[in-house]
C-alpha atoms as a PDB file:
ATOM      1  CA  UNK A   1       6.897  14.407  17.223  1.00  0.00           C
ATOM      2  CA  UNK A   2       4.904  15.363  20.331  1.00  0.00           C
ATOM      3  CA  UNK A   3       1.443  14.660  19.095  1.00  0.00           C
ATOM      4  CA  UNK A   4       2.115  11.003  18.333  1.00  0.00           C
ATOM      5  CA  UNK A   5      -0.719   9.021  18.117  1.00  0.00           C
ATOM      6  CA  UNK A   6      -1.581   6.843  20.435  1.00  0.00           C
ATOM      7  CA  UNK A   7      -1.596   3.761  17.892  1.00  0.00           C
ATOM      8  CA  UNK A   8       0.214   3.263  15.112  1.00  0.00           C
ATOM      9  CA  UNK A   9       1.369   0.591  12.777  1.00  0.00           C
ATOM     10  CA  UNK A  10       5.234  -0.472  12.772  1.00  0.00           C
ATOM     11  CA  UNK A  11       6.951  -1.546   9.558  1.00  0.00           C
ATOM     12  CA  UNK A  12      10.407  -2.898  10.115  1.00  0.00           C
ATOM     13  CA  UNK A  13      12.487  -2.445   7.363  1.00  0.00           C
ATOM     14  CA  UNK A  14      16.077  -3.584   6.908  1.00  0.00           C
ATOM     15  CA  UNK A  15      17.198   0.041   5.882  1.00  0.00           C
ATOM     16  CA  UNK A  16      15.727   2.986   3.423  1.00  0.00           C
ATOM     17  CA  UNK A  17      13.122   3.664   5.580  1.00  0.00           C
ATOM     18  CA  UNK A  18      13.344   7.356   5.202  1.00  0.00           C
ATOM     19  CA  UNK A  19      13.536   6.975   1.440  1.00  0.00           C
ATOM     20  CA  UNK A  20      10.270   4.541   1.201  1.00  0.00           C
ATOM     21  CA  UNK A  21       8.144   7.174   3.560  1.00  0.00           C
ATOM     22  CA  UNK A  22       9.055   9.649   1.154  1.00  0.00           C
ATOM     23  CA  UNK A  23       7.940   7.782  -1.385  1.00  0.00           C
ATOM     24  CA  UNK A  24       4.816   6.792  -0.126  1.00  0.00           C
ATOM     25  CA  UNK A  25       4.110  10.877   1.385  1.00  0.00           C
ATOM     26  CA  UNK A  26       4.697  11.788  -2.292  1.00  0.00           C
ATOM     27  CA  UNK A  27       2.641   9.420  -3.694  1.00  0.00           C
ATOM     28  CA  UNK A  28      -0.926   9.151  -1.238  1.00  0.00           C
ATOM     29  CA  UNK A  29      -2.653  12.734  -1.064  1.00  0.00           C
ATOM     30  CA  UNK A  30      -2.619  14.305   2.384  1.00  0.00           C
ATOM     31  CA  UNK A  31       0.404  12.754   3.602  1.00  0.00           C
ATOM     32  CA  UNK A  32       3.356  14.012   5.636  1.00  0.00           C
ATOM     33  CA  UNK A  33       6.774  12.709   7.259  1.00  0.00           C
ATOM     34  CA  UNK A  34       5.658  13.821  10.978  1.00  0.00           C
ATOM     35  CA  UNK A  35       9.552  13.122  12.500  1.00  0.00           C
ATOM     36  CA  UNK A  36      12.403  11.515  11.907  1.00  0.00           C
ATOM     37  CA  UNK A  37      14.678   9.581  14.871  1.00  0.00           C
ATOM     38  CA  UNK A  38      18.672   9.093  14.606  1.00  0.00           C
ATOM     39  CA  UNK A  39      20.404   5.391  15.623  1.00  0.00           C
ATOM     40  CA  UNK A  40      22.694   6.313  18.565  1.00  0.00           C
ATOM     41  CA  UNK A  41      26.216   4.457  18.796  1.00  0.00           C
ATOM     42  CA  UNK A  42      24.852   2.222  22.079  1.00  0.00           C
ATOM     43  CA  UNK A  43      22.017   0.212  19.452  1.00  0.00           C
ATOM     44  CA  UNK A  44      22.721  -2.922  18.434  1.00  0.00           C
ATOM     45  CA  UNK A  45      23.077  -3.329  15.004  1.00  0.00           C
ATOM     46  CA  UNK A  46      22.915   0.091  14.048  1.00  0.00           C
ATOM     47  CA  UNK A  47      23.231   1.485  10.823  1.00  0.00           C
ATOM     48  CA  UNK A  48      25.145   4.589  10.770  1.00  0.00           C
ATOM     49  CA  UNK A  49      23.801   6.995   9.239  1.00  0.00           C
ATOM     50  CA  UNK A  50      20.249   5.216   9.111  1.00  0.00           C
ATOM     51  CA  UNK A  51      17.625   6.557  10.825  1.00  0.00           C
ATOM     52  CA  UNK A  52      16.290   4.301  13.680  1.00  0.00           C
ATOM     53  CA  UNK A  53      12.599   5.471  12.756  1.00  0.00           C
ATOM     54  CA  UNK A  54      11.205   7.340  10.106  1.00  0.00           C
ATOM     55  CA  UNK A  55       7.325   8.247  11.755  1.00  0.00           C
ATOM     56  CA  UNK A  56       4.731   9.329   8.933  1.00  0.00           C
ATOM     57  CA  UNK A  57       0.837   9.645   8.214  1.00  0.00           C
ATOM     58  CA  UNK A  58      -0.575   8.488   5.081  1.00  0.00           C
ATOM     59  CA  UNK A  59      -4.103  10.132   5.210  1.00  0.00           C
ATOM     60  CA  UNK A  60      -5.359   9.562   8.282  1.00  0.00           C
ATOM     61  CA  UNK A  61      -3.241   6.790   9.331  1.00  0.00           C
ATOM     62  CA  UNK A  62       0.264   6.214  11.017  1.00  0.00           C
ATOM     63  CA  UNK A  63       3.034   4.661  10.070  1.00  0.00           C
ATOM     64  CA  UNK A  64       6.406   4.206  11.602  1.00  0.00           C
ATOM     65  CA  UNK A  65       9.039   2.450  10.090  1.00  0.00           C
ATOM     66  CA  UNK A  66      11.915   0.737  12.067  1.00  0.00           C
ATOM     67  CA  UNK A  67      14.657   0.251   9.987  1.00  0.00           C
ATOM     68  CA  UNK A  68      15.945  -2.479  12.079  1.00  0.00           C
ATOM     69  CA  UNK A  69      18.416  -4.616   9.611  1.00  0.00           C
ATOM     70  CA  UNK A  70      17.956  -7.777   7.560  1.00  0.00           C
ATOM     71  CA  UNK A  71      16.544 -10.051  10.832  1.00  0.00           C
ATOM     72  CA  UNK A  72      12.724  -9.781   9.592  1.00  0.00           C
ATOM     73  CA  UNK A  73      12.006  -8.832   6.155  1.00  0.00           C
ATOM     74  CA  UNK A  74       8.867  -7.835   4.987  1.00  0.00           C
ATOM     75  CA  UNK A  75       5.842 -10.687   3.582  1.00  0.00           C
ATOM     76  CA  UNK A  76       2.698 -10.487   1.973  1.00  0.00           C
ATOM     77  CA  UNK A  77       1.296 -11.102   5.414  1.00  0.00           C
ATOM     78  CA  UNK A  78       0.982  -7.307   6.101  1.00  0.00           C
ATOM     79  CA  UNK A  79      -0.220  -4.508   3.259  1.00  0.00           C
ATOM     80  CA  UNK A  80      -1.437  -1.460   2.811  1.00  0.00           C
ATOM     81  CA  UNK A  81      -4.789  -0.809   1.478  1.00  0.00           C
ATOM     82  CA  UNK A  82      -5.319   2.348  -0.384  1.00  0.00           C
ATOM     83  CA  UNK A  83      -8.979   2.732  -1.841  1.00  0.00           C
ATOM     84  CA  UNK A  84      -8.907   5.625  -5.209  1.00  0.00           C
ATOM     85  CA  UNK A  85     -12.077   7.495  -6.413  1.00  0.00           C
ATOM     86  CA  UNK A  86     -11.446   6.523 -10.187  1.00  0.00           C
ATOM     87  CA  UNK A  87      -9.512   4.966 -12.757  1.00  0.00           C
ATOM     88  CA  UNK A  88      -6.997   7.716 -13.364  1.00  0.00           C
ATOM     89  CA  UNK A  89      -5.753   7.736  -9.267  1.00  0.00           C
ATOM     90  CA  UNK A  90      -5.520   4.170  -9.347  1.00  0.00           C
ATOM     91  CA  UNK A  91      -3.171   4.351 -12.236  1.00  0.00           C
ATOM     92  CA  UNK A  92      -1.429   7.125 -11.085  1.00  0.00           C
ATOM     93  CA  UNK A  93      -0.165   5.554  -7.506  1.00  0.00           C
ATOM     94  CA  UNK A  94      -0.359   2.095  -8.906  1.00  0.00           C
ATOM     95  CA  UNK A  95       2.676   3.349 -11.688  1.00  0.00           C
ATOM     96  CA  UNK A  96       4.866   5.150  -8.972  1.00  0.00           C
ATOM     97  CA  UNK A  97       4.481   2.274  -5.926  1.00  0.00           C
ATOM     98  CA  UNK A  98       5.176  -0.237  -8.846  1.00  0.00           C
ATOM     99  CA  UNK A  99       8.406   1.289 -10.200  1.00  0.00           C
ATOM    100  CA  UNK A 100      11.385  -1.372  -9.451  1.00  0.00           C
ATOM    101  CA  UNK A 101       8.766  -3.592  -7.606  1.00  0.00           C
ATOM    102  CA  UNK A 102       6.785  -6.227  -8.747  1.00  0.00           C
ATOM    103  CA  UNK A 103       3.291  -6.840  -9.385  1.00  0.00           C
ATOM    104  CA  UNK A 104       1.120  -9.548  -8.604  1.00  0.00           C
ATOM    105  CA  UNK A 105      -2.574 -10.361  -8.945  1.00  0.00           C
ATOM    106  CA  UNK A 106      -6.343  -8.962  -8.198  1.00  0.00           C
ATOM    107  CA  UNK A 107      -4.927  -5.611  -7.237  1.00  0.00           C
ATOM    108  CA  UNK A 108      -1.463  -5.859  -5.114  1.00  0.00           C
ATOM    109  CA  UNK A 109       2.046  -5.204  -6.307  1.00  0.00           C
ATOM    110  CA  UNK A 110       5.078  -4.912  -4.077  1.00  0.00           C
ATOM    111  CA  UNK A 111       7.192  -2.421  -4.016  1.00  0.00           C
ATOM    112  CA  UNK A 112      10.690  -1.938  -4.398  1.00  0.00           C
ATOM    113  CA  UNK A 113      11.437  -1.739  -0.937  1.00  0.00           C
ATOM    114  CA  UNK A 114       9.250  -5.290  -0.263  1.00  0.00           C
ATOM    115  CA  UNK A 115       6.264  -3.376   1.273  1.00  0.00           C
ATOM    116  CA  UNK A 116       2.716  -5.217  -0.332  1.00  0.00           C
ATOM    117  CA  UNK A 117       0.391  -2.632  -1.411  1.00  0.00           C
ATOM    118  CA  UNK A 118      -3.762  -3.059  -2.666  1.00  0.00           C
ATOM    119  CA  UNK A 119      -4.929  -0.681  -4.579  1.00  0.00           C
ATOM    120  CA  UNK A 120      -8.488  -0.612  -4.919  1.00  0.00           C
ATOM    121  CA  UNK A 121     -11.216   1.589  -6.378  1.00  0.00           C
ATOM    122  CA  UNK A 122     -14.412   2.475  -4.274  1.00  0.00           C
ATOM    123  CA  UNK A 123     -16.350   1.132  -7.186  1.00  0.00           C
ATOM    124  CA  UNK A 124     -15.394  -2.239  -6.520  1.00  0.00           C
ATOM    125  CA  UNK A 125     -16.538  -2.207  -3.210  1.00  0.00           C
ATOM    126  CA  UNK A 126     -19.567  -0.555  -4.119  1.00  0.00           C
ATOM    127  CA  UNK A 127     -20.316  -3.932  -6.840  1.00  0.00           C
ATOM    128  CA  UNK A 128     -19.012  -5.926  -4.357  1.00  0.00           C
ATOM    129  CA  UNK A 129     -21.563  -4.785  -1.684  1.00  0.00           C
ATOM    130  CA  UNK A 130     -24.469  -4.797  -3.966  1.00  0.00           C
ATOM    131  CA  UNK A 131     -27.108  -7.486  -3.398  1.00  0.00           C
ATOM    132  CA  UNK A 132     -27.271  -9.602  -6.380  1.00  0.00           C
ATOM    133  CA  UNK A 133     -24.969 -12.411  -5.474  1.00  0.00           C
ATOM    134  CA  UNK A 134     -24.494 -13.524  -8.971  1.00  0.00           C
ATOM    135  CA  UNK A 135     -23.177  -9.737 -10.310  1.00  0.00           C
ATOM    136  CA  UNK A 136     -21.101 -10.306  -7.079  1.00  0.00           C
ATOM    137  CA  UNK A 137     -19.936 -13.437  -8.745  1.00  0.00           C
ATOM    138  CA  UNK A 138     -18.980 -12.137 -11.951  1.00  0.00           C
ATOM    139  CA  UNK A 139     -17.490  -9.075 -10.542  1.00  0.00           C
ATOM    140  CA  UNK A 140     -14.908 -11.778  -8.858  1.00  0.00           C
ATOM    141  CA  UNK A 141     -14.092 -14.121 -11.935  1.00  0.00           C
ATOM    142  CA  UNK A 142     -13.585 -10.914 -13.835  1.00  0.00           C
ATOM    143  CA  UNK A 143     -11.258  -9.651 -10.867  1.00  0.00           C
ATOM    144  CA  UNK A 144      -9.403 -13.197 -10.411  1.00  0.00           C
ATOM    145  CA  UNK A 145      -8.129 -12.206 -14.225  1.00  0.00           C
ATOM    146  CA  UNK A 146      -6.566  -8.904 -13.503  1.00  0.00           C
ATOM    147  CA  UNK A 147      -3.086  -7.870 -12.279  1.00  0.00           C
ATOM    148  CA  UNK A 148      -4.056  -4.491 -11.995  1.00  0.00           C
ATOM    149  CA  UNK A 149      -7.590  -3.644 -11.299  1.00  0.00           C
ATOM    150  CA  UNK A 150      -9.460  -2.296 -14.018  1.00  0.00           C
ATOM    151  CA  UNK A 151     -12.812  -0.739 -13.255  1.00  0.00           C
ATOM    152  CA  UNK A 152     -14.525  -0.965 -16.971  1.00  0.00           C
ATOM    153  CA  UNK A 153     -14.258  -4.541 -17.088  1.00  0.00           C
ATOM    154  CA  UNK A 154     -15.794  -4.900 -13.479  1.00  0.00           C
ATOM    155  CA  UNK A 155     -18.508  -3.152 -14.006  1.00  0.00           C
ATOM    156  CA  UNK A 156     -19.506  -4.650 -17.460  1.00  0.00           C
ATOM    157  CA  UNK A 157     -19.165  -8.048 -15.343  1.00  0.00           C
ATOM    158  CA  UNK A 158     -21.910  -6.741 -12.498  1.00  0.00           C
ATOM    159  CA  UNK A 159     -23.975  -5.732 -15.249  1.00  0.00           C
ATOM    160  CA  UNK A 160     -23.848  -9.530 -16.520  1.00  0.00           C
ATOM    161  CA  UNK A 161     -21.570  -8.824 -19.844  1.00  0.00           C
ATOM    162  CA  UNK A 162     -18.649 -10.565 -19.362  1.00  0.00           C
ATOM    163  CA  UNK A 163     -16.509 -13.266 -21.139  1.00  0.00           C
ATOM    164  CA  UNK A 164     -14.270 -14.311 -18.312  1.00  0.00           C
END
């Protein structure tokens, strides 16, 4: 863990830490646990046999997560963003980051260690950014009715074909 980055986003988690980055390094392509710190006897609260902090990349960003006990749970507040090149990826890491968590609308699920996750293809940003405001329009009314995102349906609402 000598080439730490200079930033890098903290998730504190009340334990299974190590487990979750696993999870997630299995899941997102070029990903990697990059170290892994031990709780010492003098830290309050510790969890023996937790790890104090489980540091890992996802891509190009990272991660460190503090499992720090129950005293602040996770919230919708913070979430990862993971943009996927088709249909097939989005399924693919939307399946394994949704197994024993819970989904929710337009795209985000939780997982089951209370982490909030978007999963979003490129092509919806690409309709998204286009400059007809009214596809724009439709492309949102059709994603308002989705749990999952589904990128058939948005496009057949940018191209002014839809029924939502």
């Amino acid at each position: 863990m000598t080439d730490q980055p200079r930033i890098t986003t903290c998730l504190w988690f009340d334990r299974g830490g190590l487990e979750a980055a696993e999870l997630y390094c299995s899941v997102i392509p070029d990903s990697e646990i990059t170290g892994v710190t031990g709780s010492t006897p003098d830290i309050p609260g510790r969890q023996e046999g937790v790890p104090l902090e489980v540091h890992f990349r996802l891509g190009d960003q990272h991660y460190v997560v503090l499992n720090g006990g129950p005293l602040f749970p996770l919230t919708e507040a913070v979430s990862i963003q993971v943009l996927v090149d088709d249909q097939a990826e989005l399924d693919r890491i939307w399946s394994a980051l949704l197994e024993g968590g819970s989904e929710s609308q337009c795209g985000w699920l939780k997982d089951r260690f209370g982490l909030s996750w978007q999963i979003v293809p490129r092509r919806f940003v690409e309709l998204m950014s286009g400059e007809d405001e009214a596809a724009r329009e439709r492309v949102v009314r059709q994603m308002l009715t989705m749990i999952k995102l589904d990128i058939a349906p948005l496009e057949t609402a940018a191209a002014g074909s839809v029924d939502a």
